[in-house]
N, C-alpha and C. Protein backbone atom coordinates (compact mmCIF):
# COMPACT_ATOMS: atom_id res chain seq x y z
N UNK A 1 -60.10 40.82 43.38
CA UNK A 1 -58.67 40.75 43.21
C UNK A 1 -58.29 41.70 42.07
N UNK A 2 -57.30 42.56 42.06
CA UNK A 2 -56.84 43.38 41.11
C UNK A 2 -56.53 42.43 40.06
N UNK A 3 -56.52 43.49 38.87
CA UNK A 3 -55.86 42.64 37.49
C UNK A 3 -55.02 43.68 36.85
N UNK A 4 -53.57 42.87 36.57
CA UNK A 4 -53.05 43.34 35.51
C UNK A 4 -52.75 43.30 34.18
N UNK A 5 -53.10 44.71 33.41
CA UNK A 5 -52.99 44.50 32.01
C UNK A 5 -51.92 43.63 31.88
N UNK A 6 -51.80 43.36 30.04
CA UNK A 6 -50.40 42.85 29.72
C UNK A 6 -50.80 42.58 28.38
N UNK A 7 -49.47 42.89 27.31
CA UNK A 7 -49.99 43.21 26.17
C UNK A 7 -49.21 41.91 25.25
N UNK A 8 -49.62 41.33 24.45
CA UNK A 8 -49.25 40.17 23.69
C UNK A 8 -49.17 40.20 22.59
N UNK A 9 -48.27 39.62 21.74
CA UNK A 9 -48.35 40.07 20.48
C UNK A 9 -48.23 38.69 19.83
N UNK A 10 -49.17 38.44 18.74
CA UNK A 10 -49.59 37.43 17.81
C UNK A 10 -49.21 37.47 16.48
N UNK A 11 -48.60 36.19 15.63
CA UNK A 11 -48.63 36.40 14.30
C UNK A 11 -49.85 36.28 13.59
N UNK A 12 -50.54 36.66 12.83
CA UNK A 12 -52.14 36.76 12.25
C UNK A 12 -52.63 35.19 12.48
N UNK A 13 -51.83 34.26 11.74
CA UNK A 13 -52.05 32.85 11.47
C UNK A 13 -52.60 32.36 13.23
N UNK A 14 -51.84 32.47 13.95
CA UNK A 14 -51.64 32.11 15.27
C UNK A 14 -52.77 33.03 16.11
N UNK A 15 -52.87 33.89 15.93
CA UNK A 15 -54.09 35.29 16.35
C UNK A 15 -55.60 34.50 15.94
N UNK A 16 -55.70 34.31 14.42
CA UNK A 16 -57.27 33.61 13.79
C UNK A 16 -57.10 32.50 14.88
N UNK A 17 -56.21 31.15 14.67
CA UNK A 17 -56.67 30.10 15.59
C UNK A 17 -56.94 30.24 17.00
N UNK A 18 -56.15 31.35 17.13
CA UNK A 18 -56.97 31.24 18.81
C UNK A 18 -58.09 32.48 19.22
N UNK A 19 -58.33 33.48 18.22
CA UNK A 19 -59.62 33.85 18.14
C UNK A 19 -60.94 32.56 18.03
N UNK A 20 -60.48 31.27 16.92
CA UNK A 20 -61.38 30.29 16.55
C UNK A 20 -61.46 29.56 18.09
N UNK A 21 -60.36 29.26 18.79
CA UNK A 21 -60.66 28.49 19.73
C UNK A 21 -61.07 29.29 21.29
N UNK A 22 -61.16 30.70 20.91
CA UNK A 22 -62.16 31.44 22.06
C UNK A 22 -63.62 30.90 21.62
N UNK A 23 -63.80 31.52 20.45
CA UNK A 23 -65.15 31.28 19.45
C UNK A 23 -66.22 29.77 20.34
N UNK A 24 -64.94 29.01 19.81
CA UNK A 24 -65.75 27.24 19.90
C UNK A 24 -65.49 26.86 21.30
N UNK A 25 -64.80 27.23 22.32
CA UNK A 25 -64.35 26.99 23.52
C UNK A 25 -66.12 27.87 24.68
N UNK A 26 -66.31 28.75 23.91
CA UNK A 26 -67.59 29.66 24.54
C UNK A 26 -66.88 30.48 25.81
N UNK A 27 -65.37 30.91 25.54
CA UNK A 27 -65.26 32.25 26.47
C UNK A 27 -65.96 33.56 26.14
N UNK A 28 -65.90 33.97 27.36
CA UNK A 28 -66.14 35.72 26.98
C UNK A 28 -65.20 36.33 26.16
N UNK A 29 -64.37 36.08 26.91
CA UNK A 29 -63.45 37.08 25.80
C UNK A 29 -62.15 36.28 25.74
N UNK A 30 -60.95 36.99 25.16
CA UNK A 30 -59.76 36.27 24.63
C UNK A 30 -58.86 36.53 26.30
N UNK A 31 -59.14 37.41 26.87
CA UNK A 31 -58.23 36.91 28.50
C UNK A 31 -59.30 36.41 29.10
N UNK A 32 -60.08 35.95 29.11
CA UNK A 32 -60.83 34.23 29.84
C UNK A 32 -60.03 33.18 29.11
N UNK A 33 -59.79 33.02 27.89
CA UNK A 33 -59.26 31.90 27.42
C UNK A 33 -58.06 32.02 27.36
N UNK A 34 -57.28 32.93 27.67
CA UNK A 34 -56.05 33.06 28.06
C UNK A 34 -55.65 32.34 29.58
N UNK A 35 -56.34 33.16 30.48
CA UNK A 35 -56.04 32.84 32.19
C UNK A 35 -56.41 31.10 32.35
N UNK A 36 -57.39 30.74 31.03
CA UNK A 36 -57.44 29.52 30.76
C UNK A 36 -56.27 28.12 30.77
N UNK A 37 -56.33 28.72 29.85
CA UNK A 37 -54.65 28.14 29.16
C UNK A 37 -53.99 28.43 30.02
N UNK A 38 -53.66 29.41 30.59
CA UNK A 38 -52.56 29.64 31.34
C UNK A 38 -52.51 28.81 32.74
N UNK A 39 -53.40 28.51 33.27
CA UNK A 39 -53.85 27.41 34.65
C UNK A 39 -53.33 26.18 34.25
N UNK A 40 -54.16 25.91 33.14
CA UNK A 40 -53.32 24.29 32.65
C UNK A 40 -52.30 24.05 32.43
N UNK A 41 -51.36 25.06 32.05
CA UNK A 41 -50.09 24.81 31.98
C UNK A 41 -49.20 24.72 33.44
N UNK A 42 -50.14 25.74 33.96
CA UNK A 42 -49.27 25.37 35.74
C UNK A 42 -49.24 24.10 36.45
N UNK A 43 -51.05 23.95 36.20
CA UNK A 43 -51.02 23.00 36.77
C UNK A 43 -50.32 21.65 35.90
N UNK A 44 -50.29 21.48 35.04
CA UNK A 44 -49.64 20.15 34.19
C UNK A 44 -48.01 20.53 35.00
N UNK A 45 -47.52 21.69 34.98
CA UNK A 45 -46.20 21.60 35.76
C UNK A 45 -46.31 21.05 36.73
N UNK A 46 -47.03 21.77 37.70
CA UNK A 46 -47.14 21.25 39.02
C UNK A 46 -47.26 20.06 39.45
N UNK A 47 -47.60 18.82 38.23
CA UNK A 47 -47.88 17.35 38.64
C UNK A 47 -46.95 17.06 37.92
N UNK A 48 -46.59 17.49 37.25
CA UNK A 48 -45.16 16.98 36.44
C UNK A 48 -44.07 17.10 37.39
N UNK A 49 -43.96 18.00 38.08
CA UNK A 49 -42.80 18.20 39.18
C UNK A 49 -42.78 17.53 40.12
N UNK A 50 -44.20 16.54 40.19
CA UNK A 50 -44.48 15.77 41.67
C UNK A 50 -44.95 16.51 42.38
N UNK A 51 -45.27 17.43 42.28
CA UNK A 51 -46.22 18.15 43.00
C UNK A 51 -47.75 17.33 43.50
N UNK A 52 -48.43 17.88 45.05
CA UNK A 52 -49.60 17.37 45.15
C UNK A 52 -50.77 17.18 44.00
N UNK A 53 -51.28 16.68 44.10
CA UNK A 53 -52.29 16.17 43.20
C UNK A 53 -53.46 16.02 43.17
N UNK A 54 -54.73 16.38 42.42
CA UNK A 54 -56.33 15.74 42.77
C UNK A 54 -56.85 15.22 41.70
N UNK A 55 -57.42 14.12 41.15
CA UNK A 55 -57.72 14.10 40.24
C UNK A 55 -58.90 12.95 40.12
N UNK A 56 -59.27 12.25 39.08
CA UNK A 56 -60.28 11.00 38.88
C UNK A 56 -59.64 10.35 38.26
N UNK A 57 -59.94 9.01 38.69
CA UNK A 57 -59.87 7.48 38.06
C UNK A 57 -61.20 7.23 37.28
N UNK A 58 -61.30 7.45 35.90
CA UNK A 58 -62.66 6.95 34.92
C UNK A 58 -62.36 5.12 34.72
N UNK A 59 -63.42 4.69 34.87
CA UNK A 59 -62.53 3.07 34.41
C UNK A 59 -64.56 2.61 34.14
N UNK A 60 -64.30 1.53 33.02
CA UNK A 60 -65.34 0.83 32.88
C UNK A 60 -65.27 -0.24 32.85
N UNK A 61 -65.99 -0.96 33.32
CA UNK A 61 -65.96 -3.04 33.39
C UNK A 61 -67.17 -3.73 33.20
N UNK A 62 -67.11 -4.73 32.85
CA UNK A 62 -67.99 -5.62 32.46
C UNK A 62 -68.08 -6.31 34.34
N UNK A 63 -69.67 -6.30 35.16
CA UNK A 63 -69.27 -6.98 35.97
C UNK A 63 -69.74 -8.17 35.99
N UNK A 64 -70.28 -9.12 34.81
CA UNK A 64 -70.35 -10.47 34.81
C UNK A 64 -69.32 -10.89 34.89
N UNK A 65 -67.98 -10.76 34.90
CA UNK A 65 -66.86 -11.39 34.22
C UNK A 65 -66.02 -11.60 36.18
N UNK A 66 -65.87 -12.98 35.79
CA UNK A 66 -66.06 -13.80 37.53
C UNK A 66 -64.85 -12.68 38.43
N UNK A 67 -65.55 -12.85 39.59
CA UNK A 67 -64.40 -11.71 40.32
C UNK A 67 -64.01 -9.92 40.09
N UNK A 68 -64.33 -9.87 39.70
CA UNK A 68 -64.33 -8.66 39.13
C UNK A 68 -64.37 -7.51 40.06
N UNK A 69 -65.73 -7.26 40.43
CA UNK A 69 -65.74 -6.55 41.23
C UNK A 69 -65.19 -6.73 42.96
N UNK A 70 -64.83 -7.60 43.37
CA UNK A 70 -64.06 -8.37 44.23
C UNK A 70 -62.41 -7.53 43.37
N UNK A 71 -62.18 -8.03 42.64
CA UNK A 71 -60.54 -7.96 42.36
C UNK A 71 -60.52 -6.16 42.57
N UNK A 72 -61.54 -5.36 41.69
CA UNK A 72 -61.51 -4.08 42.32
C UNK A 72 -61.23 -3.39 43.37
N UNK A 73 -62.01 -3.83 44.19
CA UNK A 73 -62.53 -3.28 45.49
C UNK A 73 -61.19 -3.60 46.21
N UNK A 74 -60.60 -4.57 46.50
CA UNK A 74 -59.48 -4.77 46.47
C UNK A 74 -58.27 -4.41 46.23
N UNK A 75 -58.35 -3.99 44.98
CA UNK A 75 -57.01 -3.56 44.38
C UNK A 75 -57.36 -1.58 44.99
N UNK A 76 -58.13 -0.96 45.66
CA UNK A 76 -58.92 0.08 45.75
C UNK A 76 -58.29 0.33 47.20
N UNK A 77 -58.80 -0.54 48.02
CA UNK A 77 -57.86 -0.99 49.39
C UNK A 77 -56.19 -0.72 50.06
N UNK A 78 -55.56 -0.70 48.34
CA UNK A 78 -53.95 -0.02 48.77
C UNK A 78 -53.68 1.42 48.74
N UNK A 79 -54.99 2.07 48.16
CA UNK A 79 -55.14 3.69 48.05
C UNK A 79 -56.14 4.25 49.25
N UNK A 80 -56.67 3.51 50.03
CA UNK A 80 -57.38 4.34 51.17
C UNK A 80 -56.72 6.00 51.57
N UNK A 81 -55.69 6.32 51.51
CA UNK A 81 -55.01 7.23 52.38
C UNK A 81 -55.20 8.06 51.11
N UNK A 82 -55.41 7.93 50.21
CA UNK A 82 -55.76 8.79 48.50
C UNK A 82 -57.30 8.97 48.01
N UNK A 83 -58.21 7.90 47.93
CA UNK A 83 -59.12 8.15 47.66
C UNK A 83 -60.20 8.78 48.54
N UNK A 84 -61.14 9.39 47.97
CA UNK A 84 -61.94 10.82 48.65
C UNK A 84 -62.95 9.85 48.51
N UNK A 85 -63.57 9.95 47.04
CA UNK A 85 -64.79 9.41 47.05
C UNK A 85 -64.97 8.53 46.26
N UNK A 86 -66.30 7.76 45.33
CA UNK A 86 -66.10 6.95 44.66
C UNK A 86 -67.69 7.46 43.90
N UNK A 87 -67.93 6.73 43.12
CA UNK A 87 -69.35 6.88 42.12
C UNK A 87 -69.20 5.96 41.37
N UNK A 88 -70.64 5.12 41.15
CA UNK A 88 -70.67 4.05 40.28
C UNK A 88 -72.28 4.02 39.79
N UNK A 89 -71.91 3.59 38.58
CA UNK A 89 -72.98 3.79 37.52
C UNK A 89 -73.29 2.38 36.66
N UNK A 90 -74.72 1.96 36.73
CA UNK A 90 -74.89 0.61 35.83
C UNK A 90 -75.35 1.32 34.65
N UNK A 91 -74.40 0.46 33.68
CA UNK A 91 -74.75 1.13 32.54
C UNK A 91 -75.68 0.13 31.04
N UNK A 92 -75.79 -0.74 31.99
CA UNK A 92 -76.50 -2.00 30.97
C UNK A 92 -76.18 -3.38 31.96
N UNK A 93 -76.81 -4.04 31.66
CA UNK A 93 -76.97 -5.64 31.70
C UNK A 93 -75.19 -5.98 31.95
N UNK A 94 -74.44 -6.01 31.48
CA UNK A 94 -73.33 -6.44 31.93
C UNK A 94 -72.11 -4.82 32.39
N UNK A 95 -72.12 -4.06 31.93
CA UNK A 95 -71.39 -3.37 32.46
C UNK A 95 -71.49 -1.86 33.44
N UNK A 96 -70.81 -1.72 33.83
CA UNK A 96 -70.40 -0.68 34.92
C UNK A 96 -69.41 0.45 34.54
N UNK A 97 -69.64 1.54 35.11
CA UNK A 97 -68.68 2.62 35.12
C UNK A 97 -68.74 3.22 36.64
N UNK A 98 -67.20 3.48 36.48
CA UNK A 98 -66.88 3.64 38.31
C UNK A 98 -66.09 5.06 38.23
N UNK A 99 -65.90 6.28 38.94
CA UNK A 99 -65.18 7.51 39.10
C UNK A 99 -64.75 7.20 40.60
N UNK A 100 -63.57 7.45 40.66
CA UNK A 100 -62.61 7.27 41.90
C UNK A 100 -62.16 8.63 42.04
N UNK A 101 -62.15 9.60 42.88
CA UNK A 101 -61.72 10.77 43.06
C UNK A 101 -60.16 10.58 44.19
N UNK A 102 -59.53 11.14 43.98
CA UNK A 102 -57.97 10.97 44.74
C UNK A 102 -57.45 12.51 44.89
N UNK A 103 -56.70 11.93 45.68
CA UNK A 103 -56.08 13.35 46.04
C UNK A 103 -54.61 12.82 47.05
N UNK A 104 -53.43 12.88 46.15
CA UNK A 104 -51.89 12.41 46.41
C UNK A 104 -51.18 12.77 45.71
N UNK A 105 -50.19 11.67 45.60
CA UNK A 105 -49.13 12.18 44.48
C UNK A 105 -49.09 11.86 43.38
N UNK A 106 -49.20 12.35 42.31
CA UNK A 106 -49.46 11.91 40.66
C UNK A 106 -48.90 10.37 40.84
N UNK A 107 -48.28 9.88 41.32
CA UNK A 107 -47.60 8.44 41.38
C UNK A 107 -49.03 7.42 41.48
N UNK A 108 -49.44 8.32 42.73
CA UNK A 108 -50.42 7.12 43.51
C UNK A 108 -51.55 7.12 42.16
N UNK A 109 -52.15 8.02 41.77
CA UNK A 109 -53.18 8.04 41.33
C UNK A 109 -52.90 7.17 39.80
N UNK A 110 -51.91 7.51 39.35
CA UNK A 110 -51.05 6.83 37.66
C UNK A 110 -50.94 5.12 38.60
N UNK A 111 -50.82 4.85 39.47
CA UNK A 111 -50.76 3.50 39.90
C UNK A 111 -51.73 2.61 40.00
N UNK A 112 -53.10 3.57 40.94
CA UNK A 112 -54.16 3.15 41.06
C UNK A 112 -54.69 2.85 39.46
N UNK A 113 -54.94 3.38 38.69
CA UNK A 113 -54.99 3.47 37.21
C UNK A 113 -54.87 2.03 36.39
N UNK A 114 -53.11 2.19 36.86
CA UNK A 114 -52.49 1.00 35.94
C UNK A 114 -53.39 -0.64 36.49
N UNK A 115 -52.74 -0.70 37.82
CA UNK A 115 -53.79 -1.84 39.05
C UNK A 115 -54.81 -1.86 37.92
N UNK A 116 -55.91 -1.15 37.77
CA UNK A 116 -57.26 -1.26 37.34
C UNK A 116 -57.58 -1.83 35.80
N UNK A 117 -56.65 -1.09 35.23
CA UNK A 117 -56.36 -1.58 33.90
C UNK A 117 -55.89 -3.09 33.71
N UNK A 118 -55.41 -3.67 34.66
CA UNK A 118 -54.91 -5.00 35.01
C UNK A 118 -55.72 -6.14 35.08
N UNK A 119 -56.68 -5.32 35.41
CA UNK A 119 -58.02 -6.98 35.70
C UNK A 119 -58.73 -6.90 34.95
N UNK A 120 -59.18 -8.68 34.91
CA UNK A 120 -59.69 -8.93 34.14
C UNK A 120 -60.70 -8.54 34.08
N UNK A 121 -61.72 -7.65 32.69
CA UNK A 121 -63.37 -7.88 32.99
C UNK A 121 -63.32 -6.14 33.05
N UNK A 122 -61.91 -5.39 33.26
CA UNK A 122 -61.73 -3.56 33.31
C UNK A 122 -61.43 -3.54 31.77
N UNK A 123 -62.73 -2.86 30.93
CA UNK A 123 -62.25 -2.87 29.37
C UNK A 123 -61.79 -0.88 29.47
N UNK A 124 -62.04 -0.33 30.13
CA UNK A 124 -61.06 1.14 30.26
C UNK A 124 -60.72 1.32 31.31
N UNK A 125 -59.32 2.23 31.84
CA UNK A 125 -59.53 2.93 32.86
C UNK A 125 -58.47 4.12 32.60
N UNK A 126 -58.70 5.21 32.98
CA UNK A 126 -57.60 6.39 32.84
C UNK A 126 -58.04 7.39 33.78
N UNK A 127 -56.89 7.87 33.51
CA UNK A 127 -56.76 9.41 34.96
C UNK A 127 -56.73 10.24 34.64
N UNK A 128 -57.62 11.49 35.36
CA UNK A 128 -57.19 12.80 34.55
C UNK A 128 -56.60 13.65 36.03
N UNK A 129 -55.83 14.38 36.22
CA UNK A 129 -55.24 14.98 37.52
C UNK A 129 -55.08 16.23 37.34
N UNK A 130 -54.98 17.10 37.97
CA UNK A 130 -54.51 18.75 38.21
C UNK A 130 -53.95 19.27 39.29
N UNK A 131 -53.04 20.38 39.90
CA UNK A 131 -52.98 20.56 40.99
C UNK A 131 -53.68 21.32 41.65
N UNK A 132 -54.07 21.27 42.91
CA UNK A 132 -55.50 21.44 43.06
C UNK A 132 -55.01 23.21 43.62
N UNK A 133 -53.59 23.56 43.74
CA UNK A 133 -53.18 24.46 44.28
C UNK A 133 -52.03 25.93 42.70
N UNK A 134 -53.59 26.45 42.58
CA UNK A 134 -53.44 27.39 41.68
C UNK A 134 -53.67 28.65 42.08
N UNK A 135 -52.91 29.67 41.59
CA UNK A 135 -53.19 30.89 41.47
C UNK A 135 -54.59 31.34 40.83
């Protein structure tokens, strides 16, 4: 794909910190961490606008705690038409970690979320989303 130059201009103060955060980030160079930045901001528009959506459900639970995984699986059931895939991980003697992959409308996935956060025995759960439709 062709590329076009484009020339930017920095105040020094503002220039060092984001030289520092090419540095600690491990781009090649300062337009990798540019075209960087610059994706995330689309995409954060793009789900901000309601735009389509893909993203993960992280959530962790204790599954001794009665029902639990029942109330999940369940509450999991009103997103069929959203969720892709799923992954689950024992992470000790009483608890679990689960990744829900989705792909809808920032609504569904911020819903599925909240649901999860709701039961009893879910000590995290949060979403991270992007649009899956970038330049």
């Amino acid at each position: 794909m062709p590329v076009a130059r484009i020339g930017v201009s920095l105040e020094g103060p503002l220039l060092k910190a984001f030289d520092r955060l090419v540095r600690d980030g491990g781009y090649r160079s300062r337009s990798e961490a540019l075209r960087n930045l610059i994706r995330t901001s689309l995409a954060r528009r793009k789900v901000e606008s309601g735009g389509r959506a893909v993203g993960t459900v992280t959530f962790l639970y204790r599954h001794d705690v009665g029902m639990v995984t029942h109330r999940i699986l369940h509450g999991q059931h009103a997103f069929l038409r959203s969720i892709r895939a799923s992954a689950h991980a024992h992470l000790g003697e009483e608890t679990c970690l689960e990744v829900v992959i989705m792909e809808g409308s920032p609504q569904e996935i911020e819903k599925l979320t909240d649901r999860l956060k709701a039961v009893r025995g879910v000590l995290f759960a949060e979403a991270v989303t992007t649009s899956p439709d970038l330049p």
